[in-house]
C-alpha atoms as a PDB file:
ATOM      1  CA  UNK A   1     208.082  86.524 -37.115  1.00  0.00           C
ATOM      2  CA  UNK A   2     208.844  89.679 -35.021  1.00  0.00           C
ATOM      3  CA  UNK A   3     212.084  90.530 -34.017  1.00  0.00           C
ATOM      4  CA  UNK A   4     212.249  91.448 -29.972  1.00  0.00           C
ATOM      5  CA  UNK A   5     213.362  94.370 -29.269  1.00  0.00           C
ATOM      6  CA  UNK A   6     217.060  94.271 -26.841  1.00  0.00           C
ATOM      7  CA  UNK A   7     217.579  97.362 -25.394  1.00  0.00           C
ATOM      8  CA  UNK A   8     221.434  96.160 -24.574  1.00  0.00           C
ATOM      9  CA  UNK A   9     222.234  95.655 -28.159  1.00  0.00           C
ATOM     10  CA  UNK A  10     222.881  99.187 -29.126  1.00  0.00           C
ATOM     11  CA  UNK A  11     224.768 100.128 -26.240  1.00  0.00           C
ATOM     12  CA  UNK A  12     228.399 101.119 -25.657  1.00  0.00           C
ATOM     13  CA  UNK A  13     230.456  97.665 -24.860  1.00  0.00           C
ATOM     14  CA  UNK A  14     231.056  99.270 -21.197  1.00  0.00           C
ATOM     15  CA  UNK A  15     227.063  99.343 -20.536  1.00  0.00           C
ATOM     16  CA  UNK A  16     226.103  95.931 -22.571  1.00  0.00           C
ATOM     17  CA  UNK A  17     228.662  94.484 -20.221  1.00  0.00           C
ATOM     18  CA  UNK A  18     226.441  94.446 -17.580  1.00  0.00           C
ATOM     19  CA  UNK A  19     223.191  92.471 -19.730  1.00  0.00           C
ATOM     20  CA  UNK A  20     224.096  89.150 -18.208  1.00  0.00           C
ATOM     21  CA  UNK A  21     224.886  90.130 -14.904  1.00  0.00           C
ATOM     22  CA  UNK A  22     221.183  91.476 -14.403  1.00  0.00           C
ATOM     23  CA  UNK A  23     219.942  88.414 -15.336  1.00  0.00           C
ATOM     24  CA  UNK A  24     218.317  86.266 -12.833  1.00  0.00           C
ATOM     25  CA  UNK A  25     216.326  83.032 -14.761  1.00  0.00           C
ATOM     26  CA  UNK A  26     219.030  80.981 -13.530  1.00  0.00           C
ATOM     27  CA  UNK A  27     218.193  81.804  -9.658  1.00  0.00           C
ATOM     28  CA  UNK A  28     215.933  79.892  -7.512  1.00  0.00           C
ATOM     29  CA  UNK A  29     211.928  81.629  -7.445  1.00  0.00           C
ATOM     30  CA  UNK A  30     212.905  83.310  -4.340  1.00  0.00           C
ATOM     31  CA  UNK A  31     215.974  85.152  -5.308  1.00  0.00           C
ATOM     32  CA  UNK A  32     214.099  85.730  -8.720  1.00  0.00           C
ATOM     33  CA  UNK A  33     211.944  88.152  -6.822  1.00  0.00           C
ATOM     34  CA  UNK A  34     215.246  89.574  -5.370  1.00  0.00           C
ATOM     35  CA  UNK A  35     217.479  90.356  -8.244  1.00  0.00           C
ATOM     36  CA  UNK A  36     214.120  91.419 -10.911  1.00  0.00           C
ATOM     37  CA  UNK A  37     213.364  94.103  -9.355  1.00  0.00           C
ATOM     38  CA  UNK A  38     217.012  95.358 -10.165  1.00  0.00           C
ATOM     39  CA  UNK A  39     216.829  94.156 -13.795  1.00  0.00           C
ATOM     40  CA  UNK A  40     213.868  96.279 -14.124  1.00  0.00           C
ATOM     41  CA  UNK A  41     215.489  99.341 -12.604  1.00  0.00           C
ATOM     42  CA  UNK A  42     218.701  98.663 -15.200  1.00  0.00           C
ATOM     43  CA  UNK A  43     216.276  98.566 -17.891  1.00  0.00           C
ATOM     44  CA  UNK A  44     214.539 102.191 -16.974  1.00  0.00           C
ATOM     45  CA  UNK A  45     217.669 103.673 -16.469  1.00  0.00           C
ATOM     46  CA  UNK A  46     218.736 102.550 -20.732  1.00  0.00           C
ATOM     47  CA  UNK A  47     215.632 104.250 -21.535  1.00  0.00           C
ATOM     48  CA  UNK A  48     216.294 107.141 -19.427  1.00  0.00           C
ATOM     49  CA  UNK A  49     220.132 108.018 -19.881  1.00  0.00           C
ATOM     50  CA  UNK A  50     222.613 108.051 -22.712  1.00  0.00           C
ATOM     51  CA  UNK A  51     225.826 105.939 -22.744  1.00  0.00           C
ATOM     52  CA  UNK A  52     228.798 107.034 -20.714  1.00  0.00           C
ATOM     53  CA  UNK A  53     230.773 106.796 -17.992  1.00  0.00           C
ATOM     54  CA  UNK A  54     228.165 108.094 -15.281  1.00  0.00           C
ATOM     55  CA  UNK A  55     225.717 105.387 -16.718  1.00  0.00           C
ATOM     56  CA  UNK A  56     228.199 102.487 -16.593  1.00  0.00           C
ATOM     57  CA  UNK A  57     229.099 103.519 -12.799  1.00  0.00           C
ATOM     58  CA  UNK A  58     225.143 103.664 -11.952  1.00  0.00           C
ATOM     59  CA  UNK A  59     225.047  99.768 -13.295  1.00  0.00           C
ATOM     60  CA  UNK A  60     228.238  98.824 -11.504  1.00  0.00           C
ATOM     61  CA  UNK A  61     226.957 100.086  -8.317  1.00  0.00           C
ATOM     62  CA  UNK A  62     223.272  98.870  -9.014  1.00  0.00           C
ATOM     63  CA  UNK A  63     225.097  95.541  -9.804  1.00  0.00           C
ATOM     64  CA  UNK A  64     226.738  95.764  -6.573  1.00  0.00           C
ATOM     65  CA  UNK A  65     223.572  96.633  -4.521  1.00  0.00           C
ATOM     66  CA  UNK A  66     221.721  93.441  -6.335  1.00  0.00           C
ATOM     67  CA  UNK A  67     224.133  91.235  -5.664  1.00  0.00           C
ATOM     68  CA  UNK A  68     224.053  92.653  -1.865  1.00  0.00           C
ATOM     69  CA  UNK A  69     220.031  91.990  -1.998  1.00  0.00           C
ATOM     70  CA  UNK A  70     220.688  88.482  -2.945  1.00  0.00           C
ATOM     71  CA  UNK A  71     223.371  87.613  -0.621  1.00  0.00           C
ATOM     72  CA  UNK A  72     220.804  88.818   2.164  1.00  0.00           C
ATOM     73  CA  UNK A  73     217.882  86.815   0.836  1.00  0.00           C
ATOM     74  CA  UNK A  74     220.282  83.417   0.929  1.00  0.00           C
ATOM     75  CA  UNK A  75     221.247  84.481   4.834  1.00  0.00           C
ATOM     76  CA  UNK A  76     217.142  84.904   5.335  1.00  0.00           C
ATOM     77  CA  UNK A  77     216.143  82.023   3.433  1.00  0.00           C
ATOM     78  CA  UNK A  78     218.719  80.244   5.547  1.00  0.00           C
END
């Protein structure tokens, strides 16, 4: 059996921190759609940049702009 490959796990604590909030298979299909396409984003940017404090502001912010994009889809979905 294979191991699967987390790109969180070898991360500074201050940028693994954020591995759960970018989750979304807990959200209903439509807010799925939502908050994935910010996961994704969270995972480019680990293969792109290095740890530090630049990268664990990007993820705070991202986090912030996700959770922004979801709050909108609940007012839409009404």
């Amino acid at each position: 059996m294979s191991e699967r490959y987390d790109p969180w796990e070898s991360r500074h604590l201050s940028v693994q921190h954020f591995r759960s909030l970018f989750g979304y298979a807990h959200l209903p299909e439509h807010l799925q759609l939502v908050s994935s396409s910010f996961h994704d984003l969270a995972l480019l940017l680990l293969d792109e940049l290095e740890d530090g404090p630049e990268l664990s502001a990007c993820l705070r912010k991202l986090l912030e702009a996700k959770d922004c994009a979801v709050r909108q889809a609940l007012i839409d979905h009404g």
